[in-house]
PDB file of N, CA and C in Angstrom:
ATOM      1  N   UNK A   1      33.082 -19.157   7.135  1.00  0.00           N
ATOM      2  CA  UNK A   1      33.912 -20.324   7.086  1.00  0.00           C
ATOM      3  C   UNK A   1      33.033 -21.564   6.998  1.00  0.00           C
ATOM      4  N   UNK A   2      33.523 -22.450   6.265  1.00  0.00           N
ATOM      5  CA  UNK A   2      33.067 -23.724   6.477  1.00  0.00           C
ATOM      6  C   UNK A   2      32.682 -24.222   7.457  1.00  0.00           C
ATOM      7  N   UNK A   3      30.849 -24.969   7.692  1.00  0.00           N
ATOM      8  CA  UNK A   3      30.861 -25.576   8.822  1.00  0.00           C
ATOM      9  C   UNK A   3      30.216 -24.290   9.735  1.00  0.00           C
ATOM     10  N   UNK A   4      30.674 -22.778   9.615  1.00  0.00           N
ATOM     11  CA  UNK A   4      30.546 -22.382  11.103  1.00  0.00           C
ATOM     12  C   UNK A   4      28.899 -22.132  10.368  1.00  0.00           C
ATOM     13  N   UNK A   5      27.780 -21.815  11.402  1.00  0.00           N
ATOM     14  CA  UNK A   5      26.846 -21.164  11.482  1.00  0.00           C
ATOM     15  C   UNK A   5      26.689 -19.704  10.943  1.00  0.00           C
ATOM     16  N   UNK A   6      25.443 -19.477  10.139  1.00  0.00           N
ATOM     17  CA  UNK A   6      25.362 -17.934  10.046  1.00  0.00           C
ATOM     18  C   UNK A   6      24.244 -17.773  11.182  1.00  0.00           C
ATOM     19  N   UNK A   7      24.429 -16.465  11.742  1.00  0.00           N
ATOM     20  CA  UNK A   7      23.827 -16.038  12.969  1.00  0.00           C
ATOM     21  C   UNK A   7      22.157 -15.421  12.035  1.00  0.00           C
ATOM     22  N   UNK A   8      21.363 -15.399  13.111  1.00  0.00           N
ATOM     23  CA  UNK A   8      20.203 -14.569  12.589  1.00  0.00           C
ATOM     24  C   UNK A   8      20.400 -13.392  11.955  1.00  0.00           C
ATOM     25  N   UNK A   9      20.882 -12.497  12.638  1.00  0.00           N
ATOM     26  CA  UNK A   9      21.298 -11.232  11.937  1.00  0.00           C
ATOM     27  C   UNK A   9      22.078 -10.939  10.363  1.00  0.00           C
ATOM     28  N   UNK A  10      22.449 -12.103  10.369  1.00  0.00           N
ATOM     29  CA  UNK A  10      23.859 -12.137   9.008  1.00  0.00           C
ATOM     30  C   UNK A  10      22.990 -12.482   7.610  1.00  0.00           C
ATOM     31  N   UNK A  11      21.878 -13.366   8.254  1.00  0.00           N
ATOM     32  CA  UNK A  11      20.901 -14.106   7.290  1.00  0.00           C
ATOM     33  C   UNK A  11      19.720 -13.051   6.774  1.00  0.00           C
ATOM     34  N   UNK A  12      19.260 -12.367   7.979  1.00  0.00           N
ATOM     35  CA  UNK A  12      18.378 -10.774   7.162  1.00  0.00           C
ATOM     36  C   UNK A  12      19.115 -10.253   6.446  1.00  0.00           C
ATOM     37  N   UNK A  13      20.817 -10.034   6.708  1.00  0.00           N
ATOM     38  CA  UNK A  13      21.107  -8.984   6.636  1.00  0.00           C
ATOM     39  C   UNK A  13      21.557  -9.619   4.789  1.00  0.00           C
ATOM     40  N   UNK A  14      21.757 -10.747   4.407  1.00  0.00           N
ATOM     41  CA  UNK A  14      22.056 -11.193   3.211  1.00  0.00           C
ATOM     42  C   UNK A  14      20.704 -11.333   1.998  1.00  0.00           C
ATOM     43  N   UNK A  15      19.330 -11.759   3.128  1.00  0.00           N
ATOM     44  CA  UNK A  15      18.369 -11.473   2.227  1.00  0.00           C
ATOM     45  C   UNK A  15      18.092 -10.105   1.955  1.00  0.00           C
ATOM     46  N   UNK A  16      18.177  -9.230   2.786  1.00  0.00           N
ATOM     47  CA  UNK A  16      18.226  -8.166   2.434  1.00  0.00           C
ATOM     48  C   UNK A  16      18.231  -7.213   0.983  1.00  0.00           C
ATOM     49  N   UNK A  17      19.671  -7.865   0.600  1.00  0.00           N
ATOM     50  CA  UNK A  17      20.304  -7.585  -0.533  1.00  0.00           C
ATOM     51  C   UNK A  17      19.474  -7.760  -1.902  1.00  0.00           C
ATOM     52  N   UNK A  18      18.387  -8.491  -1.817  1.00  0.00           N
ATOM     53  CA  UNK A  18      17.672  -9.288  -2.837  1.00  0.00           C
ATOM     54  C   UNK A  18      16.030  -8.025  -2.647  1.00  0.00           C
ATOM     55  N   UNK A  19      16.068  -6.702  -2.147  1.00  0.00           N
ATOM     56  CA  UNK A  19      14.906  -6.358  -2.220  1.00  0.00           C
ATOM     57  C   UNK A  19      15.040  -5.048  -2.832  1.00  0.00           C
ATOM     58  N   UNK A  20      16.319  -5.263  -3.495  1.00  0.00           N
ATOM     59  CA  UNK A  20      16.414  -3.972  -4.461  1.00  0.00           C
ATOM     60  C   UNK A  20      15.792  -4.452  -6.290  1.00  0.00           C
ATOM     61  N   UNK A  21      16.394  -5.715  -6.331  1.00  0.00           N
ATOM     62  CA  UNK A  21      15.872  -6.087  -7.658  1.00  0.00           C
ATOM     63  C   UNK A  21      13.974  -6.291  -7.454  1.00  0.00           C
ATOM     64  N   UNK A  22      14.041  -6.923  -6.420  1.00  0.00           N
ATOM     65  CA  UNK A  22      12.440  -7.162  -6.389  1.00  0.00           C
ATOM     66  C   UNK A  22      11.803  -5.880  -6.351  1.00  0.00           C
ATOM     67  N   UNK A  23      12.001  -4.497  -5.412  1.00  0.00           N
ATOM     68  CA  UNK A  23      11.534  -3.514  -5.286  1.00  0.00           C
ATOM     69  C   UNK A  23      11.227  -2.360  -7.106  1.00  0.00           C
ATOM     70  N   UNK A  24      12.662  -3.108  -8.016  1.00  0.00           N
ATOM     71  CA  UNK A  24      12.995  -2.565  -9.418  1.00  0.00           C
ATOM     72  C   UNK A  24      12.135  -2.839 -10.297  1.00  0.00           C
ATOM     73  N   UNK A  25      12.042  -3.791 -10.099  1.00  0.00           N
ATOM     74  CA  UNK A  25      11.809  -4.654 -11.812  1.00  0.00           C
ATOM     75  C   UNK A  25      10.550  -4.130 -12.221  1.00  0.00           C
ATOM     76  N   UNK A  26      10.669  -4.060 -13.625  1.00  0.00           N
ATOM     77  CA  UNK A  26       9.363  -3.653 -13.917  1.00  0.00           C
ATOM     78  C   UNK A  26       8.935  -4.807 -14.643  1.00  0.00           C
ATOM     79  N   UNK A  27       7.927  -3.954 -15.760  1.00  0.00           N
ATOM     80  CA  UNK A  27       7.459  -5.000 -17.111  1.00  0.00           C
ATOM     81  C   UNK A  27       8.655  -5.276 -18.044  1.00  0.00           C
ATOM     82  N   UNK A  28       9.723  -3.969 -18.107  1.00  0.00           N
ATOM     83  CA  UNK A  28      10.597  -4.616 -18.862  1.00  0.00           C
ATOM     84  C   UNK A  28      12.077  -4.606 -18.578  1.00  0.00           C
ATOM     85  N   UNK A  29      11.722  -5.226 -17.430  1.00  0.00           N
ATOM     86  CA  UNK A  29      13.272  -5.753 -16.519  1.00  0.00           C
ATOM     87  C   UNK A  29      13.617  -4.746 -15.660  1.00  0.00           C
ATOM     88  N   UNK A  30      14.815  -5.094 -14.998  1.00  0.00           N
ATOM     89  CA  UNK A  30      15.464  -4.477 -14.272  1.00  0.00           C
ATOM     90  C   UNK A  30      16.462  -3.382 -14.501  1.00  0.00           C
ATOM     91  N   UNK A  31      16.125  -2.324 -14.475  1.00  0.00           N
ATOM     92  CA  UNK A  31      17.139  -1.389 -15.278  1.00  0.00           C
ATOM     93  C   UNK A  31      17.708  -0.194 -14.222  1.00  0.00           C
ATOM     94  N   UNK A  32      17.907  -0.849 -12.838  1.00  0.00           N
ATOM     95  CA  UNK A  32      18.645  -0.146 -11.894  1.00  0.00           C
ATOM     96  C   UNK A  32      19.517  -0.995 -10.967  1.00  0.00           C
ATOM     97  N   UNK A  33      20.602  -0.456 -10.713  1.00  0.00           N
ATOM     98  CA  UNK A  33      21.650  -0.469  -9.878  1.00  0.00           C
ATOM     99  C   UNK A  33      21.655  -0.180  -8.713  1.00  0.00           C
ATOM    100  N   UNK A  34      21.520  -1.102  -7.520  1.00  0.00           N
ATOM    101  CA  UNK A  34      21.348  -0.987  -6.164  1.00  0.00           C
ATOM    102  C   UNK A  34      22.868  -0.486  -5.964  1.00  0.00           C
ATOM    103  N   UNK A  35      22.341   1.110  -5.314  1.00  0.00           N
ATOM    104  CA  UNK A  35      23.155   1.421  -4.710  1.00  0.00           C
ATOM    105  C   UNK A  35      23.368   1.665  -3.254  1.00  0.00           C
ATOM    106  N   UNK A  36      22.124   1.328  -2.443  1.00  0.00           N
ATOM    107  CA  UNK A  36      22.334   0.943  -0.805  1.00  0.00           C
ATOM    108  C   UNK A  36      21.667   0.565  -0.647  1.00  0.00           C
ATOM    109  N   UNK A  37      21.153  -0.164   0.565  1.00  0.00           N
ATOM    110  CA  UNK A  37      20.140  -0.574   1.252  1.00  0.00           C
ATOM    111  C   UNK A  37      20.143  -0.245   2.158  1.00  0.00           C
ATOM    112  N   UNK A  38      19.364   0.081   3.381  1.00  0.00           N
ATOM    113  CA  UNK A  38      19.092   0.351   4.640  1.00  0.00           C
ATOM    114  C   UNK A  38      17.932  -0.964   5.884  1.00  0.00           C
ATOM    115  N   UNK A  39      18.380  -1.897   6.449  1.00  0.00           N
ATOM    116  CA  UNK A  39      17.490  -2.628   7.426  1.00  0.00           C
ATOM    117  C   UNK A  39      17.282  -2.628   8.604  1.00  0.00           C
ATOM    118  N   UNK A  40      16.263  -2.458   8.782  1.00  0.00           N
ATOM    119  CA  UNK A  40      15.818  -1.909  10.307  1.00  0.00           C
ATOM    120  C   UNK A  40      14.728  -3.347  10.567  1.00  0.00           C
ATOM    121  N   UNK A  41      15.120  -3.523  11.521  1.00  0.00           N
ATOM    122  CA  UNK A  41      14.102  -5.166  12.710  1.00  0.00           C
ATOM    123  C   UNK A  41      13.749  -4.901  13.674  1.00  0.00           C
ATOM    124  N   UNK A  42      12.493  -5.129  13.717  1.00  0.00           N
ATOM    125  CA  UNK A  42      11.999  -4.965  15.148  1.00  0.00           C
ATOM    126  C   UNK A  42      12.235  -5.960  16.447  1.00  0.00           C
ATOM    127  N   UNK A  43      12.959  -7.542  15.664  1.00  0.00           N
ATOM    128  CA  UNK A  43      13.199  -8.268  16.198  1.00  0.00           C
ATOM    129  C   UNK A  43      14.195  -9.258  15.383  1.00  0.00           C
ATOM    130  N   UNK A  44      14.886  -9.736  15.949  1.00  0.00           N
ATOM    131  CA  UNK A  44      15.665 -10.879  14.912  1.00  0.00           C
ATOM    132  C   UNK A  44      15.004 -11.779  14.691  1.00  0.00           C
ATOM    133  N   UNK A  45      14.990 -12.352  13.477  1.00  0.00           N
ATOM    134  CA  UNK A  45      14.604 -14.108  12.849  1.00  0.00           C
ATOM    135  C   UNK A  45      14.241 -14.914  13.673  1.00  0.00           C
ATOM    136  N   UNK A  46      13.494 -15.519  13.834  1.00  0.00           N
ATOM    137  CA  UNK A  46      13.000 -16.627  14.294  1.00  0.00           C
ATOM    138  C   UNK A  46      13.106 -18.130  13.645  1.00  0.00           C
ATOM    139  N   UNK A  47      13.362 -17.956  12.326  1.00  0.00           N
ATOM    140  CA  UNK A  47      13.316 -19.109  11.502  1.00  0.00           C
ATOM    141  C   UNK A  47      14.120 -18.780  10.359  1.00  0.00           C
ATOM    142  N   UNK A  48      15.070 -19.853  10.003  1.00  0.00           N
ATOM    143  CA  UNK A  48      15.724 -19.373   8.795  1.00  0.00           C
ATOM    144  C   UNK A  48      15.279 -19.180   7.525  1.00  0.00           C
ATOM    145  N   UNK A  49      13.854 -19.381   7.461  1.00  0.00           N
ATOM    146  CA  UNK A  49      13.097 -18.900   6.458  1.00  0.00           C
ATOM    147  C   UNK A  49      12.642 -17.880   6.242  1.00  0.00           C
ATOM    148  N   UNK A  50      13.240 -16.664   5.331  1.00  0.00           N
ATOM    149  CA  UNK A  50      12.462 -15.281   5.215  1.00  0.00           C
ATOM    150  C   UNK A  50      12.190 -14.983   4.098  1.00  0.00           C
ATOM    151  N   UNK A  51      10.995 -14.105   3.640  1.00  0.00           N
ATOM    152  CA  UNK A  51      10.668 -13.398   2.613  1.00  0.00           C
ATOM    153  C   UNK A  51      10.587 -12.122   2.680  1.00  0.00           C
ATOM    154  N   UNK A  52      10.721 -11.486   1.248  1.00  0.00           N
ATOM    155  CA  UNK A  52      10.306 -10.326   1.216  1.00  0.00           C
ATOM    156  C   UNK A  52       8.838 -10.203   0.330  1.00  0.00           C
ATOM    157  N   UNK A  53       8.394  -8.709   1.121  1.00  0.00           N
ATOM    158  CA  UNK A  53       7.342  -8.609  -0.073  1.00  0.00           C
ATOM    159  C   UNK A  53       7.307  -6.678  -0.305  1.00  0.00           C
ATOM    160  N   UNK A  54       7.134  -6.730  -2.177  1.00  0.00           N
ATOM    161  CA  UNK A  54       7.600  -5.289  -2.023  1.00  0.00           C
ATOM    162  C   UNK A  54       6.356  -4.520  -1.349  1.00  0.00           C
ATOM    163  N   UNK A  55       6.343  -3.428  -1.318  1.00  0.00           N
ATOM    164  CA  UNK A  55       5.492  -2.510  -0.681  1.00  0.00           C
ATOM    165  C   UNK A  55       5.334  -1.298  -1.638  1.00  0.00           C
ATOM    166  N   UNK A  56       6.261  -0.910  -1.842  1.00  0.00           N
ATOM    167  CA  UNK A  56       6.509   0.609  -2.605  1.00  0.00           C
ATOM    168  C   UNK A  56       8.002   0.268  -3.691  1.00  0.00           C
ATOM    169  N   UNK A  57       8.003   1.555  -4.267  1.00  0.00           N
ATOM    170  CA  UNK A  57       8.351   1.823  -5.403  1.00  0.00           C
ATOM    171  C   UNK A  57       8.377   3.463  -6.000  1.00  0.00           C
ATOM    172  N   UNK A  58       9.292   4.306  -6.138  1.00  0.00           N
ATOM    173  CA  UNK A  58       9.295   5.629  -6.536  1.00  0.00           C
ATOM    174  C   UNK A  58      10.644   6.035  -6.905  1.00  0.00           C
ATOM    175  N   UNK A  59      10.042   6.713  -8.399  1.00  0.00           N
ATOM    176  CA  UNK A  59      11.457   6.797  -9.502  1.00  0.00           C
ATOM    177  C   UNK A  59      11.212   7.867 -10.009  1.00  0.00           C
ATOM    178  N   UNK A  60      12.399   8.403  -9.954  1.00  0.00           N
ATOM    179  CA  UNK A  60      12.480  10.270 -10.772  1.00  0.00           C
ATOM    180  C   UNK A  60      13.707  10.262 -11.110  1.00  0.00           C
ATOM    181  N   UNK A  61      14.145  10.893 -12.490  1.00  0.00           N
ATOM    182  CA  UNK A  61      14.929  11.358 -12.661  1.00  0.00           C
ATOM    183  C   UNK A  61      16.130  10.084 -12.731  1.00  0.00           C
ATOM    184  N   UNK A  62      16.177   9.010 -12.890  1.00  0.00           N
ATOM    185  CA  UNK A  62      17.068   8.089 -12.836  1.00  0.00           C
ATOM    186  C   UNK A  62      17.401   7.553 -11.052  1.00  0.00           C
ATOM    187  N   UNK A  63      17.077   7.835 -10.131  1.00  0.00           N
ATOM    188  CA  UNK A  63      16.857   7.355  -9.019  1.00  0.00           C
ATOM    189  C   UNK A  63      15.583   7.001  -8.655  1.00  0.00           C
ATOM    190  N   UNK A  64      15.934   5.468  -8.134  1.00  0.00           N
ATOM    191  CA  UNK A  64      14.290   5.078  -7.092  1.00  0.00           C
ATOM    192  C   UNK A  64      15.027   4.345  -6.529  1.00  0.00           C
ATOM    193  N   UNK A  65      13.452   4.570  -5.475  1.00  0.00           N
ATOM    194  CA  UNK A  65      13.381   3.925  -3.898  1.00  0.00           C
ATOM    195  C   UNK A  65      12.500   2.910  -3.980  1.00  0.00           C
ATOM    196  N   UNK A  66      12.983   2.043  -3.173  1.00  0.00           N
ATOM    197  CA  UNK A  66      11.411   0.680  -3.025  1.00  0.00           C
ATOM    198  C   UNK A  66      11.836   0.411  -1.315  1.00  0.00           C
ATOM    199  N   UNK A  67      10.686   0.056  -1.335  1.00  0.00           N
ATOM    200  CA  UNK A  67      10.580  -0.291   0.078  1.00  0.00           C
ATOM    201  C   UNK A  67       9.983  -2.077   0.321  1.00  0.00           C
ATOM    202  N   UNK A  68      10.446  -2.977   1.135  1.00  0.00           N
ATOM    203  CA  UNK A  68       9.985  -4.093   1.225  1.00  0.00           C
ATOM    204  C   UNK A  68      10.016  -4.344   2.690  1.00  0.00           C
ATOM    205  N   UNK A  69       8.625  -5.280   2.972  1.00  0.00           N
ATOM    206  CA  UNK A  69       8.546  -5.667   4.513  1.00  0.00           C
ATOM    207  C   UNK A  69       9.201  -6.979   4.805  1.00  0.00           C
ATOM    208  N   UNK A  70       9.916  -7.351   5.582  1.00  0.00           N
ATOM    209  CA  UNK A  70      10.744  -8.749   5.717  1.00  0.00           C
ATOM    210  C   UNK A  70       9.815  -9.472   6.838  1.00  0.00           C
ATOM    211  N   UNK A  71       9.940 -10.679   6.616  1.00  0.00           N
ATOM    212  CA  UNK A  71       8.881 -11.630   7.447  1.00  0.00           C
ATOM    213  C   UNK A  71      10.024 -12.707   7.456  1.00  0.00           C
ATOM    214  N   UNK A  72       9.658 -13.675   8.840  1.00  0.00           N
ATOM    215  CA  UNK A  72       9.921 -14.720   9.227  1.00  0.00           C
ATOM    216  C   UNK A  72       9.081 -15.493   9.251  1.00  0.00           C
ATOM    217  N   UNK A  73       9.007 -16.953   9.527  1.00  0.00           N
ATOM    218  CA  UNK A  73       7.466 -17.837   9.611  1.00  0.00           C
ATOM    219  C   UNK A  73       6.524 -17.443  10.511  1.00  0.00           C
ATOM    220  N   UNK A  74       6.612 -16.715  11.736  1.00  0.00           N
ATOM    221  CA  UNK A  74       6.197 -16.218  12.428  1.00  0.00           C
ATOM    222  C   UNK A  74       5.398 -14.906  12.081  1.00  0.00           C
ATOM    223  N   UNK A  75       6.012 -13.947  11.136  1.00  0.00           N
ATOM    224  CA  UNK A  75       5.416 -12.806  10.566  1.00  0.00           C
ATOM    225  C   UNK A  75       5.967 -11.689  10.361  1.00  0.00           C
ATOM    226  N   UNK A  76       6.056 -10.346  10.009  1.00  0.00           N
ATOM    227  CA  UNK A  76       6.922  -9.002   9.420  1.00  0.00           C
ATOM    228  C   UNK A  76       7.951  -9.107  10.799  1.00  0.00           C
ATOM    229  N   UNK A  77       8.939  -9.046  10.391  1.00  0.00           N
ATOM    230  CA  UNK A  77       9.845  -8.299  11.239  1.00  0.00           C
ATOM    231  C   UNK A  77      10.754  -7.456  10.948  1.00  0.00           C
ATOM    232  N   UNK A  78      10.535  -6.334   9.925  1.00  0.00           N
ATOM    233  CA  UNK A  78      11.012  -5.414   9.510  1.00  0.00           C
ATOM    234  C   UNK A  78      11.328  -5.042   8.293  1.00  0.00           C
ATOM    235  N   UNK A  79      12.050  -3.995   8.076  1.00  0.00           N
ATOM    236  CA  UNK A  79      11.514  -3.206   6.444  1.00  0.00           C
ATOM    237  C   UNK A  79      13.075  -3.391   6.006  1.00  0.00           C
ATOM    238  N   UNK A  80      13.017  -3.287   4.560  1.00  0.00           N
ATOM    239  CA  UNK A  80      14.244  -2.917   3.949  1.00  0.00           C
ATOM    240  C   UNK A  80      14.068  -1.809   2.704  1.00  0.00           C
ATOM    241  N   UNK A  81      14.640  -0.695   3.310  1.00  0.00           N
ATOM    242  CA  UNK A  81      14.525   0.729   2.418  1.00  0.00           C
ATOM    243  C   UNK A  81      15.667   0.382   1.378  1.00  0.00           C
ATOM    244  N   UNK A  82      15.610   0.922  -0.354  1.00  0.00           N
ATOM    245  CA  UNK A  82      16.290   0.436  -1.251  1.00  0.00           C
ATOM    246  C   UNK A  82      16.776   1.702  -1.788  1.00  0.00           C
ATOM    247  N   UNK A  83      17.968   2.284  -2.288  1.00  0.00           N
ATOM    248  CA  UNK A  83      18.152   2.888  -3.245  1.00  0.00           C
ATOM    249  C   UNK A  83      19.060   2.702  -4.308  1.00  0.00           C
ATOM    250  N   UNK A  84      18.407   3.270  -5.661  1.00  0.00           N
ATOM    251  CA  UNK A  84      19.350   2.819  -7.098  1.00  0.00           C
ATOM    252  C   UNK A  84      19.175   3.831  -8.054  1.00  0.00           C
ATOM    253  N   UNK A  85      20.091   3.591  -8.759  1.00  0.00           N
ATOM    254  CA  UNK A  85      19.938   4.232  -9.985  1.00  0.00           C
ATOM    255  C   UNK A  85      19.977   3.570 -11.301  1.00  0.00           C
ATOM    256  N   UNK A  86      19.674   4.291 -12.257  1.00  0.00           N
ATOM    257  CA  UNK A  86      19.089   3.890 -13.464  1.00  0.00           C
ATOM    258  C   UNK A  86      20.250   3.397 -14.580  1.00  0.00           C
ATOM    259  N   UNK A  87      20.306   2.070 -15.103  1.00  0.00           N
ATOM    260  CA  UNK A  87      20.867   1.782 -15.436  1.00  0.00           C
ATOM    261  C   UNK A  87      19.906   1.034 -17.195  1.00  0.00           C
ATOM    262  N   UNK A  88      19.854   2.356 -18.340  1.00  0.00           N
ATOM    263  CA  UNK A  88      19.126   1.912 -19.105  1.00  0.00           C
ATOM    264  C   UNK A  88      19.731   0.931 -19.684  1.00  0.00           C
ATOM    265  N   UNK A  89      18.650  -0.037 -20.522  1.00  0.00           N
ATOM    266  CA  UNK A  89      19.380  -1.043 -21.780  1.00  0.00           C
ATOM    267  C   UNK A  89      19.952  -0.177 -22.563  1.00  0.00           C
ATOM    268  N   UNK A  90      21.281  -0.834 -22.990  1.00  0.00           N
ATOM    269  CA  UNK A  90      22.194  -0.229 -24.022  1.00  0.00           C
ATOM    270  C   UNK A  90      21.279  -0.463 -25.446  1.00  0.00           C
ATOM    271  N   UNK A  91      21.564   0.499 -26.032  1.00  0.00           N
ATOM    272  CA  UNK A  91      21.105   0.649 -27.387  1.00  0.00           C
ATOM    273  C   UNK A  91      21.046  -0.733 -28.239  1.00  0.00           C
ATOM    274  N   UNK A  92      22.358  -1.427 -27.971  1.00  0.00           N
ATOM    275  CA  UNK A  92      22.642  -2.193 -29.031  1.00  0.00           C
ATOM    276  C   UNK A  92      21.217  -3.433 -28.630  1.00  0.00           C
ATOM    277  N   UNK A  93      21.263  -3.411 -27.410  1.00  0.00           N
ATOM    278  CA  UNK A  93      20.088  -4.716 -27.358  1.00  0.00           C
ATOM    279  C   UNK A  93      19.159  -4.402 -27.061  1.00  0.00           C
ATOM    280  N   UNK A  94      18.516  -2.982 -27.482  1.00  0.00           N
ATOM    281  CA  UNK A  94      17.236  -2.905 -27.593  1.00  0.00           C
ATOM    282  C   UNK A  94      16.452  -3.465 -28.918  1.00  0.00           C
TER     283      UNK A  94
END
């Protein structure tokens, strides 16, 4: 709602969402479909400033996983496990 506050937790839990494309992308784009994420913290936010940074990356068969560590200004406070599937460029715009 307007006005109200997002809590620490709501704010990982929205960046979150953003470490499937980063965990994806290659040299020639993004050609998977986040289909879950998983976040685990060792502590909540400290600062409403967070990043991710990827870590890993592993693709078979039209599924991969990436893995990214989440940080606050303070430093890592936990991982976000990714999974997707493969979503090639359509023919026509290759």
């Amino acid at each position: 709602m307007e006005g109200e506050e997002v809590s620490p937790f709501t704010l990982a839990a929205l960046a979150a969402d953003f470490a499937s494309p980063l965990s994806n992308v290659g040299t020639e784009g993004l050609h998977y479909i986040n289909a879950d994420y998983t976040l685990t913290l060792s502590r909540l936010p400290r600062s409403p400033e967070l990043g991710l940074e990827t870590i890993g990356h592993l693709g078979n068969e039209g599924v991969a996983l990436g893995q990214c560590v989440m940080h606050d200004a303070q430093g890592p406070i936990g991982y976000v496990t990714v999974t997707a599937v493969a979503n090639p460029p359509s023919r026509a715009l290759r």
